[in-house]
N, C-alpha and C. Protein backbone atom coordinates (compact mmCIF):
# COMPACT_ATOMS: atom_id res chain seq x y z
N UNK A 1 104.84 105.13 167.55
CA UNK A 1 104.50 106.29 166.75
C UNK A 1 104.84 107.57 167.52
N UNK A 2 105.24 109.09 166.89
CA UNK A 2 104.77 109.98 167.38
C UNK A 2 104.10 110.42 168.38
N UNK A 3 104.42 111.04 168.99
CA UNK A 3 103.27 111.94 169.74
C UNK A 3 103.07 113.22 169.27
N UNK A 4 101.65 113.58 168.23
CA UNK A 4 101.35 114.12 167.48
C UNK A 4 100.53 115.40 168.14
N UNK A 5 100.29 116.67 167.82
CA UNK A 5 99.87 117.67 168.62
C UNK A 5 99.60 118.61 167.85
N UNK A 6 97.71 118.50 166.83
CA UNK A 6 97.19 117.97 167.80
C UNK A 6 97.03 116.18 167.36
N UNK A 7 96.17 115.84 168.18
CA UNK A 7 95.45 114.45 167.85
C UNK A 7 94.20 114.07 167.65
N UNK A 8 93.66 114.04 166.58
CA UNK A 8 94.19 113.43 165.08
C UNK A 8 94.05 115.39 164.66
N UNK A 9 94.50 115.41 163.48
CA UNK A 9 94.76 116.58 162.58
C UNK A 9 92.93 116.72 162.58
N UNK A 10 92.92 118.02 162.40
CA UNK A 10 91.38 118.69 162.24
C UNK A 10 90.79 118.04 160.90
N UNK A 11 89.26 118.23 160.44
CA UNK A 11 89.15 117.84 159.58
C UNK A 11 88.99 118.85 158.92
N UNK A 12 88.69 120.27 159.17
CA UNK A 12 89.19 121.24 158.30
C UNK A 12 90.20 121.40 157.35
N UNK A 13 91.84 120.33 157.75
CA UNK A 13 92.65 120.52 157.23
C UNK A 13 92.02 119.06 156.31
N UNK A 14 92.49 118.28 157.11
CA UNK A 14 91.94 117.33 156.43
C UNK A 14 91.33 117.26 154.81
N UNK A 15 90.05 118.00 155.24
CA UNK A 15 89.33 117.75 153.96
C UNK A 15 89.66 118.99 152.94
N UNK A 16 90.91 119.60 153.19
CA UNK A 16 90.78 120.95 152.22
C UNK A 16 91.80 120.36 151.11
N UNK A 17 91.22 120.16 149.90
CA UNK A 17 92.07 119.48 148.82
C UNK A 17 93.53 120.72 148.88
N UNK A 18 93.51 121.80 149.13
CA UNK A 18 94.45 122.85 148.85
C UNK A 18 95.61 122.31 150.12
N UNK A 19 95.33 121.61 151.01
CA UNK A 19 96.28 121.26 151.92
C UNK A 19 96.74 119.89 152.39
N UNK A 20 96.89 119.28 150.59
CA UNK A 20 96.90 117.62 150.77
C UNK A 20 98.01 117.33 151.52
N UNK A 21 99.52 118.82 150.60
CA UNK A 21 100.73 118.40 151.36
C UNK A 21 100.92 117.73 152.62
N UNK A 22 100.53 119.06 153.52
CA UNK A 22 100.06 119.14 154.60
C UNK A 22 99.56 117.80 155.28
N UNK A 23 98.45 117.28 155.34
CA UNK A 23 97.70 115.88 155.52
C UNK A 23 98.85 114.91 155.00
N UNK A 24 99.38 115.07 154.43
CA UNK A 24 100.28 114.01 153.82
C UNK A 24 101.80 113.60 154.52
N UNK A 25 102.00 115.46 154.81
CA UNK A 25 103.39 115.03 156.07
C UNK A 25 103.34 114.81 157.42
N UNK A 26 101.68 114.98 158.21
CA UNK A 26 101.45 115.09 158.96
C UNK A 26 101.34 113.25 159.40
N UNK A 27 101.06 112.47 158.02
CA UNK A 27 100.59 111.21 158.20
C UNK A 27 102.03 110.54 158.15
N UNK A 28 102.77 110.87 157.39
CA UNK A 28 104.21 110.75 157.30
C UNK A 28 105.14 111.08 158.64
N UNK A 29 104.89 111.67 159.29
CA UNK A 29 105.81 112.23 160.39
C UNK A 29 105.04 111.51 161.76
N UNK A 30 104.11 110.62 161.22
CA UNK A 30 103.51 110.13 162.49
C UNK A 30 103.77 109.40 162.65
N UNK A 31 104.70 108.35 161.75
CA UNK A 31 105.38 106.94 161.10
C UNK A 31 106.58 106.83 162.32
N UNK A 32 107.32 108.20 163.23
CA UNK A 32 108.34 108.55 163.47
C UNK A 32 108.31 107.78 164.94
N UNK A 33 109.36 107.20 165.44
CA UNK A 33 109.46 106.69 166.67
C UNK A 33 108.73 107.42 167.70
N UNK A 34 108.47 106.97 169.27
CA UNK A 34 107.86 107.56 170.49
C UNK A 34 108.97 108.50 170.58
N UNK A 35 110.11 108.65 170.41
CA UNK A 35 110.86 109.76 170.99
C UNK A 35 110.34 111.03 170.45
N UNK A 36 109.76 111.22 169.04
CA UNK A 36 109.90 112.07 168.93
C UNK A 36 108.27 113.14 169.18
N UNK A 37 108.24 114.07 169.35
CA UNK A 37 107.23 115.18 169.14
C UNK A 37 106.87 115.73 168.51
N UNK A 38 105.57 116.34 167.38
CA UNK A 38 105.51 116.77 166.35
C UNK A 38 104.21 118.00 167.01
N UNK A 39 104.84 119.05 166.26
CA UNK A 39 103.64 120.16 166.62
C UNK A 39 103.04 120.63 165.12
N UNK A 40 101.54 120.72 165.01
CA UNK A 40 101.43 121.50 163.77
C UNK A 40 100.30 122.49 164.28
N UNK A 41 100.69 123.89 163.58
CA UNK A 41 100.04 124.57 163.87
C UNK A 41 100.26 126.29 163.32
């Protein structure tokens, strides 16, 4: 998987129905081999 940053996603974002996208590509982009790095923020 990913190395995701941060780890795990806040639950602020999490639980805000207005930022499912969000939660959704974050869970999606975590799917992504160890090479890669993901920043959200």
């Amino acid at each position: 998987m990913a190395t995701m940053h941060p780890r795990p996603l806040p639950a602020s974002v999490r639980d805000d129905s207005r930022r499912s996208a969000e939660s959704r590509t974050y869970e999606a982009l975590d799917t992504l081999d160890d090479d890669f790095h993901v920043f959200n923020g």
